[in-house]
C-alpha atoms as a PDB file:
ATOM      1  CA  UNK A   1      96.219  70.753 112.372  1.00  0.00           C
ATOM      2  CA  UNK A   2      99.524  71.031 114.561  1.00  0.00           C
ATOM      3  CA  UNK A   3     101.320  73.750 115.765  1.00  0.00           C
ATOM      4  CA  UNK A   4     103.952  73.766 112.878  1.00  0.00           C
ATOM      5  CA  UNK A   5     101.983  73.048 110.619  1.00  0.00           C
ATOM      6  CA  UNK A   6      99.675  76.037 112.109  1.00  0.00           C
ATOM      7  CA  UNK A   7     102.758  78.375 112.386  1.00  0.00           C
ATOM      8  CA  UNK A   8     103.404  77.226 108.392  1.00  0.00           C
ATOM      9  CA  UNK A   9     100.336  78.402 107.090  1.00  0.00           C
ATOM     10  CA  UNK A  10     100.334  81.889 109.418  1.00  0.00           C
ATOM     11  CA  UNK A  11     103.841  82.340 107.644  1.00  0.00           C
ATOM     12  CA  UNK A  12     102.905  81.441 104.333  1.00  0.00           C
ATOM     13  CA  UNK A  13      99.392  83.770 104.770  1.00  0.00           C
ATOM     14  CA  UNK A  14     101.216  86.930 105.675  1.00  0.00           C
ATOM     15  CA  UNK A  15     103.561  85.870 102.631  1.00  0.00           C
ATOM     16  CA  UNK A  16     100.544  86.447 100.074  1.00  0.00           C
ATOM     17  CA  UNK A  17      99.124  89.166 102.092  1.00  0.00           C
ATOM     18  CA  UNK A  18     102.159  91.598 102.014  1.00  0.00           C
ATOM     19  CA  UNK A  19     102.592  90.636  97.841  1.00  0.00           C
ATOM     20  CA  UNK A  20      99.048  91.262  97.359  1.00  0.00           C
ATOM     21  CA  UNK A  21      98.865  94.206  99.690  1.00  0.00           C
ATOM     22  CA  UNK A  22     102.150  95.968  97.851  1.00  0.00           C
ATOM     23  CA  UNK A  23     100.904  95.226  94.728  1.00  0.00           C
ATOM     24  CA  UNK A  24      97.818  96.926  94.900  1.00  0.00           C
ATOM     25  CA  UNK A  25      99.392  99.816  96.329  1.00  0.00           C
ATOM     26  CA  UNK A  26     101.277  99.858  92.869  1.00  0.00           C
ATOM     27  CA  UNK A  27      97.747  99.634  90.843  1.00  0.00           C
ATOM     28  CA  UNK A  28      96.522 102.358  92.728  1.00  0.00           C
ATOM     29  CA  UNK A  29      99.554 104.480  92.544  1.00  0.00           C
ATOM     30  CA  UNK A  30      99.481 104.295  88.726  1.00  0.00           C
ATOM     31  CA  UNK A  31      95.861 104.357  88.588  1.00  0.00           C
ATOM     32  CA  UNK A  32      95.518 107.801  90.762  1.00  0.00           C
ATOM     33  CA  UNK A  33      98.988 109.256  89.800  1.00  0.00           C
ATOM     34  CA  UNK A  34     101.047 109.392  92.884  1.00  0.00           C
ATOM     35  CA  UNK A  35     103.916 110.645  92.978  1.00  0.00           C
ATOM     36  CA  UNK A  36     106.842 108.606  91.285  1.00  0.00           C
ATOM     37  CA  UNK A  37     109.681 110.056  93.558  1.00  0.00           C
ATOM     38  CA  UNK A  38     107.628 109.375  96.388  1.00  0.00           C
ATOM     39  CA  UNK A  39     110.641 107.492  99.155  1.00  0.00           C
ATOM     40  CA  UNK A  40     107.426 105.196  99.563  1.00  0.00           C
ATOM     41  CA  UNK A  41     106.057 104.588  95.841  1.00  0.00           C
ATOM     42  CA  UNK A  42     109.658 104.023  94.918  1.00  0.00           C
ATOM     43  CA  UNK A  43     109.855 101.049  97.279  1.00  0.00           C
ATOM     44  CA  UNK A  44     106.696  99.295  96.729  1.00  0.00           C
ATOM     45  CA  UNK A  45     108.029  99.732  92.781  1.00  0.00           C
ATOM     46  CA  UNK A  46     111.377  98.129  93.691  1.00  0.00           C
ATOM     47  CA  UNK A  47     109.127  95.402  95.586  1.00  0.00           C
ATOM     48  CA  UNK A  48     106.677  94.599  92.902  1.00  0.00           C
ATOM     49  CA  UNK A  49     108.747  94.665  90.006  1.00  0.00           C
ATOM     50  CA  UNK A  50     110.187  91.352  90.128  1.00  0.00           C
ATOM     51  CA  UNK A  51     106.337  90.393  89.905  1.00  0.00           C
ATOM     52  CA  UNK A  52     105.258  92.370  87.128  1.00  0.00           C
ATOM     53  CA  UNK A  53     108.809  92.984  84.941  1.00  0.00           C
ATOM     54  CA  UNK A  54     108.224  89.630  83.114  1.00  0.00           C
ATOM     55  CA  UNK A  55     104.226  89.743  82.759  1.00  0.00           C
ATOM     56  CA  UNK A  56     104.859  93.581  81.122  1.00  0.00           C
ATOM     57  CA  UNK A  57     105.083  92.528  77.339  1.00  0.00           C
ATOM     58  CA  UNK A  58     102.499  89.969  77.982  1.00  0.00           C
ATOM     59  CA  UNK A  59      99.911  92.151  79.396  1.00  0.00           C
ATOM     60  CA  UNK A  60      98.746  95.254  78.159  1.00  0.00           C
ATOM     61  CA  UNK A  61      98.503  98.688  79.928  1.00  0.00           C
ATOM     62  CA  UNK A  62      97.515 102.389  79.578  1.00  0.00           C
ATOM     63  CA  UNK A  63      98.227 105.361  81.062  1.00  0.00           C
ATOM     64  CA  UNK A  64      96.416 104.453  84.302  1.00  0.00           C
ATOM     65  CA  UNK A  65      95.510 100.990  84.588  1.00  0.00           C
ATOM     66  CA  UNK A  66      98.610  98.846  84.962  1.00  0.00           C
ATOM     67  CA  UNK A  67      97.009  95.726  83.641  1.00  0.00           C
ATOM     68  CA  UNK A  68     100.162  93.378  84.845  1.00  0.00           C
ATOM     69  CA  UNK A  69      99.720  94.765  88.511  1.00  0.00           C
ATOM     70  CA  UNK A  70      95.827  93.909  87.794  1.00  0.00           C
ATOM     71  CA  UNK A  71      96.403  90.358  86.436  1.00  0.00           C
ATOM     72  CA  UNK A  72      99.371  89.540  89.164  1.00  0.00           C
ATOM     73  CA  UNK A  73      96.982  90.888  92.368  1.00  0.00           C
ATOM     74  CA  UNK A  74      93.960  88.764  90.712  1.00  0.00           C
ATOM     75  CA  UNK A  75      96.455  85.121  90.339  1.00  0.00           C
ATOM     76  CA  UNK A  76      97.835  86.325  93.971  1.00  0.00           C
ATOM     77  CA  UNK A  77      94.690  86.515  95.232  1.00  0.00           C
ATOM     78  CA  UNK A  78      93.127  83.587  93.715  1.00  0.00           C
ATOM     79  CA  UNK A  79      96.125  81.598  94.555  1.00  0.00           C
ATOM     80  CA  UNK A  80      96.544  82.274  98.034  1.00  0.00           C
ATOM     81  CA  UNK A  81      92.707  81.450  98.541  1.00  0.00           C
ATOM     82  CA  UNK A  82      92.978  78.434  96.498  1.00  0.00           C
ATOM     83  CA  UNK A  83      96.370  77.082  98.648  1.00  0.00           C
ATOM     84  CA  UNK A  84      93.925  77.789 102.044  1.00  0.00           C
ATOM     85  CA  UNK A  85      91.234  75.725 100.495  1.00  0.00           C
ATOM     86  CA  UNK A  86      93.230  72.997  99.715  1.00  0.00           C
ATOM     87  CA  UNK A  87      95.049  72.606 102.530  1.00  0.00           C
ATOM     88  CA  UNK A  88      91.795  73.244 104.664  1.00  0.00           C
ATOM     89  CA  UNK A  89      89.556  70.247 102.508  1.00  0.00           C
ATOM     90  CA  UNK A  90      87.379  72.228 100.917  1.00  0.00           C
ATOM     91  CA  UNK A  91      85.702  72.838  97.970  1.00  0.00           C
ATOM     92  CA  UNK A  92      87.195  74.638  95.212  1.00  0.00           C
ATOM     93  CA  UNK A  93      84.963  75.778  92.725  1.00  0.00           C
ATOM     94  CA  UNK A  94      86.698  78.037  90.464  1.00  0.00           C
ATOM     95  CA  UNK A  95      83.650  80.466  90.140  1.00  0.00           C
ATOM     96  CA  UNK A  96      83.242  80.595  93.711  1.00  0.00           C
ATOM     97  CA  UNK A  97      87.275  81.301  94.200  1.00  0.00           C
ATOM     98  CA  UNK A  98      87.613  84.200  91.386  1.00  0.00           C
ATOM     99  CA  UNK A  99      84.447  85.988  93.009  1.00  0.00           C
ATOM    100  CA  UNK A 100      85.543  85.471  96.682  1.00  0.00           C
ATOM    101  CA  UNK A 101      89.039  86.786  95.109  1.00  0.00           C
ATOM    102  CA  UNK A 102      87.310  89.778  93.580  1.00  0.00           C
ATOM    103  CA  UNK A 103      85.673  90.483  96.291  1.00  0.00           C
ATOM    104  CA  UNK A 104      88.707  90.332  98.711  1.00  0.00           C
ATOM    105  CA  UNK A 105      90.533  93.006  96.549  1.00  0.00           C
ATOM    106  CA  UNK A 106      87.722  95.158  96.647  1.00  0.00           C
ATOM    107  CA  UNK A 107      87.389  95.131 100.393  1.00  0.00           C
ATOM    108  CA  UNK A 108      90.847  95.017 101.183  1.00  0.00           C
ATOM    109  CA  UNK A 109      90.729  98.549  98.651  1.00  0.00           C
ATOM    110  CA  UNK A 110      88.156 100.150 100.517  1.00  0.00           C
ATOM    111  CA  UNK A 111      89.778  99.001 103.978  1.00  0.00           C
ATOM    112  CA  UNK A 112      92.567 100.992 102.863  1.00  0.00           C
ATOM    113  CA  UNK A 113      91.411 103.976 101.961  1.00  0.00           C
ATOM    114  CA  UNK A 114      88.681 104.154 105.018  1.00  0.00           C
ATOM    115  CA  UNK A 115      92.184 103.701 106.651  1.00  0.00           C
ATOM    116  CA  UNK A 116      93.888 106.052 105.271  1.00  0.00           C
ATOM    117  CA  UNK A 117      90.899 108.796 105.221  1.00  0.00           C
ATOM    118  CA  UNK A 118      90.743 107.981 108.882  1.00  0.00           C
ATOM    119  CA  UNK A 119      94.292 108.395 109.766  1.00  0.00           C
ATOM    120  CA  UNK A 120      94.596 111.607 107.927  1.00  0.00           C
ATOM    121  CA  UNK A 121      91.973 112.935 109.618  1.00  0.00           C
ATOM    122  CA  UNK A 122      93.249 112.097 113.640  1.00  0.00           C
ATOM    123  CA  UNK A 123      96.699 113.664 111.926  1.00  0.00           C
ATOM    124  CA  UNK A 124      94.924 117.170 110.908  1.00  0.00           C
ATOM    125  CA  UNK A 125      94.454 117.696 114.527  1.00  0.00           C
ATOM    126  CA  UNK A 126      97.987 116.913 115.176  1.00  0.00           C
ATOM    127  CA  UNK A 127      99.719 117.954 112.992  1.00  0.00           C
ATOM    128  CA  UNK A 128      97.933 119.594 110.199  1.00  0.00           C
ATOM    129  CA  UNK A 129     100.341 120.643 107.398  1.00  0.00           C
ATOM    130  CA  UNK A 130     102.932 118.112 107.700  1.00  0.00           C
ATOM    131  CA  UNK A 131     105.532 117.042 104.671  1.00  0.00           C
ATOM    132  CA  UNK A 132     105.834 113.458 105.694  1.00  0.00           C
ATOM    133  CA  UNK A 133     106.311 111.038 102.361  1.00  0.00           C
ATOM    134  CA  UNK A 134     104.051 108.875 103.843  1.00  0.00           C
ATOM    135  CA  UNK A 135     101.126 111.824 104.311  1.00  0.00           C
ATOM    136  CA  UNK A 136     101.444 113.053 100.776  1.00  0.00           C
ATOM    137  CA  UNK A 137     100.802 109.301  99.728  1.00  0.00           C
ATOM    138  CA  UNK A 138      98.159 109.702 101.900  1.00  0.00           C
ATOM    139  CA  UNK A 139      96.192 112.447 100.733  1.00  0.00           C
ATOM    140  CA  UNK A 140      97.206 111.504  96.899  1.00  0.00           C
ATOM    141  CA  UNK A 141      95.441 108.119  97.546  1.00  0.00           C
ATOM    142  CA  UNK A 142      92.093 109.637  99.629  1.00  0.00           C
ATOM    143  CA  UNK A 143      92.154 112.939  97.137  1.00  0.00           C
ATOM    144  CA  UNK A 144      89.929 111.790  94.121  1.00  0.00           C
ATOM    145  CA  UNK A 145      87.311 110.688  96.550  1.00  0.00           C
ATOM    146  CA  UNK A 146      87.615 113.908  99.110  1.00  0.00           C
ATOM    147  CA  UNK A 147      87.718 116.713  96.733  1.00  0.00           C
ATOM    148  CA  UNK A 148      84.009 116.125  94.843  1.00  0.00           C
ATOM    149  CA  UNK A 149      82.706 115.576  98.824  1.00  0.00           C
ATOM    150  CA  UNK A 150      84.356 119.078 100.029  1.00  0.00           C
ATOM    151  CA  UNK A 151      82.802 120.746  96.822  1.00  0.00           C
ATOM    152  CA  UNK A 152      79.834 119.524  97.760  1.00  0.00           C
ATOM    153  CA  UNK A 153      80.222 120.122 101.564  1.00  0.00           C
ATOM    154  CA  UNK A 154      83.101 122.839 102.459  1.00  0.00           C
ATOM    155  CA  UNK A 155      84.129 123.239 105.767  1.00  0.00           C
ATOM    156  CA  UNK A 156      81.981 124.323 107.754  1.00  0.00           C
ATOM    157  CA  UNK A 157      82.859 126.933 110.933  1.00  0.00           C
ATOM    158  CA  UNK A 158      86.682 125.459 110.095  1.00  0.00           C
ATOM    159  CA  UNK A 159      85.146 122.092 111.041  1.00  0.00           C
ATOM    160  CA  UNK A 160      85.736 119.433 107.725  1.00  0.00           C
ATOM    161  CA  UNK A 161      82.640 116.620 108.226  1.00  0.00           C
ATOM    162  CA  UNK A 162      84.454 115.758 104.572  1.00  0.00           C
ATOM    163  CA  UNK A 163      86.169 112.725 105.719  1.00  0.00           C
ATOM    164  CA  UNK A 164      82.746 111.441 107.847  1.00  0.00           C
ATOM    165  CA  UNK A 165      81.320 111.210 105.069  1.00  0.00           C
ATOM    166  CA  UNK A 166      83.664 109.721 102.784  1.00  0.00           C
ATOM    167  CA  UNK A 167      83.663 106.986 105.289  1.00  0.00           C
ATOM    168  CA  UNK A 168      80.050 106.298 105.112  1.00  0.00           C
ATOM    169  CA  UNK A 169      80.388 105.793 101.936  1.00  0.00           C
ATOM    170  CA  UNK A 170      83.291 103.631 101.637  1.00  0.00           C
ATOM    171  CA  UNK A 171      81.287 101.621 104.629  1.00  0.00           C
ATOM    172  CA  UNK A 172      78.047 101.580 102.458  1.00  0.00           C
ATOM    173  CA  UNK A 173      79.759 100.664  98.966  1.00  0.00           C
ATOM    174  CA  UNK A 174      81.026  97.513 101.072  1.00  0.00           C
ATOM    175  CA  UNK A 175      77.695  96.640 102.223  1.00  0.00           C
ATOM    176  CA  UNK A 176      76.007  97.024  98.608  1.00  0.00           C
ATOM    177  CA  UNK A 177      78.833  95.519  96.232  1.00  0.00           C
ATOM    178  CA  UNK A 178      81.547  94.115  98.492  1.00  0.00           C
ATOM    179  CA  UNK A 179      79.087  91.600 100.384  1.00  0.00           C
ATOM    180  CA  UNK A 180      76.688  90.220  97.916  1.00  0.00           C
ATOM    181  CA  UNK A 181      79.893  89.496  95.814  1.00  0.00           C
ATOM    182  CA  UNK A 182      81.082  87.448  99.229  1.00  0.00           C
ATOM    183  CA  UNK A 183      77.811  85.932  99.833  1.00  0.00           C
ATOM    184  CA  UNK A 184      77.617  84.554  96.221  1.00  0.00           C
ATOM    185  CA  UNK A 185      80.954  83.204  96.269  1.00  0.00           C
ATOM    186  CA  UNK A 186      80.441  81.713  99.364  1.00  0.00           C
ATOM    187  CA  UNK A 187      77.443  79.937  97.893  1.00  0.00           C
ATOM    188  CA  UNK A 188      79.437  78.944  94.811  1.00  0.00           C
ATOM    189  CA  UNK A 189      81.785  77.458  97.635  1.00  0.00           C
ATOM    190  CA  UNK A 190      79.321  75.511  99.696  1.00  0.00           C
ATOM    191  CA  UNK A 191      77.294  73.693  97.001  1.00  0.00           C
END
């Protein structure tokens, strides 16, 4: 492979990976209820939209799942796996490709909310009661996982092990779901 041709499929990667990343942000926004007027939630909307405006009367939705942002992050992700397959000479079975693609959602979903569970954490000894748009997304996002842990396991002499363990768990659910699903597909992929 030559350098431009190299450079080409770096640009064309980062491409898919900023669609796919902003448009899970906007599942996950509707399906945990962040804040609309968010500065932040109101520009990965403005992003996605010309994604998901046309697939909205196709596709049906609730209240919380936005099935259109579902649909468009699965054919993004399946896509941009299928277009590195293909120009790489491999095999593409479609099995193989819609598990590795399931699975790649999944981790990248996890990855971001160990992320942001981590980042929140170095900020509470920072600054702990800051207003920032982008820490209120934060805690919206890492809230439906932290609250059942701190009812479980308050503070304890003001120290919150809360987030420790969130992480654990975020690290564990990727080592029982998130890589079987990989080592299937990757199966599906060699044979």
């Amino acid at each position: 492979m030559s350098n431009t041709s190299s450079a080409g499929l770096f640009f064309l990667q980062m491409l898919f990976s900023i669609a796919i990343l902003f448009t899970l942000l906007r599942f996950l926004f509707q399906l945990l209820r962040v804040d609309y007027y968010n500065p932040i939630s109101q520009m990965v909307t403005r992003f996605t939209d010309p994604l998901l405006q046309p697939l909205r009367s196709l596709i049906p939705s609730n209240r919380t799942i936005d099935g259109a942002s579902l649909v468009v992050l699965f054919l993004l992700q399946y896509l941009h796996l299928f277009i590195i397959t293909q120009l790489r000479d491999l095999d593409a079975n479609p099995l193989g490709l819609a598990i590795l693609a399931s699975a790649e959602l999944l981790s990248l979903a996890t990855s971001l909310l160990f992320w942001s569970i981590l980042i929140l954490a170095v900020l509470s000894w920072f600054q702990p009661h800051t207003q920032h748009p982008g820490v209120s997304l934060l805690n919206q996002i890492t809230d439906p996982l932290m609250r059942p842990i701190r009812r479980w396991m308050p503070p304890a002499g003001g120290v919150d092990f809360s987030p420790i363990l969130a992480m654990l768990a975020i690290k564990m659910a990727e080592f029982i779901l998130i890589a079987p699903l990989q080592d299937i597909a990757a199966h599906l992929l060699q044979g």
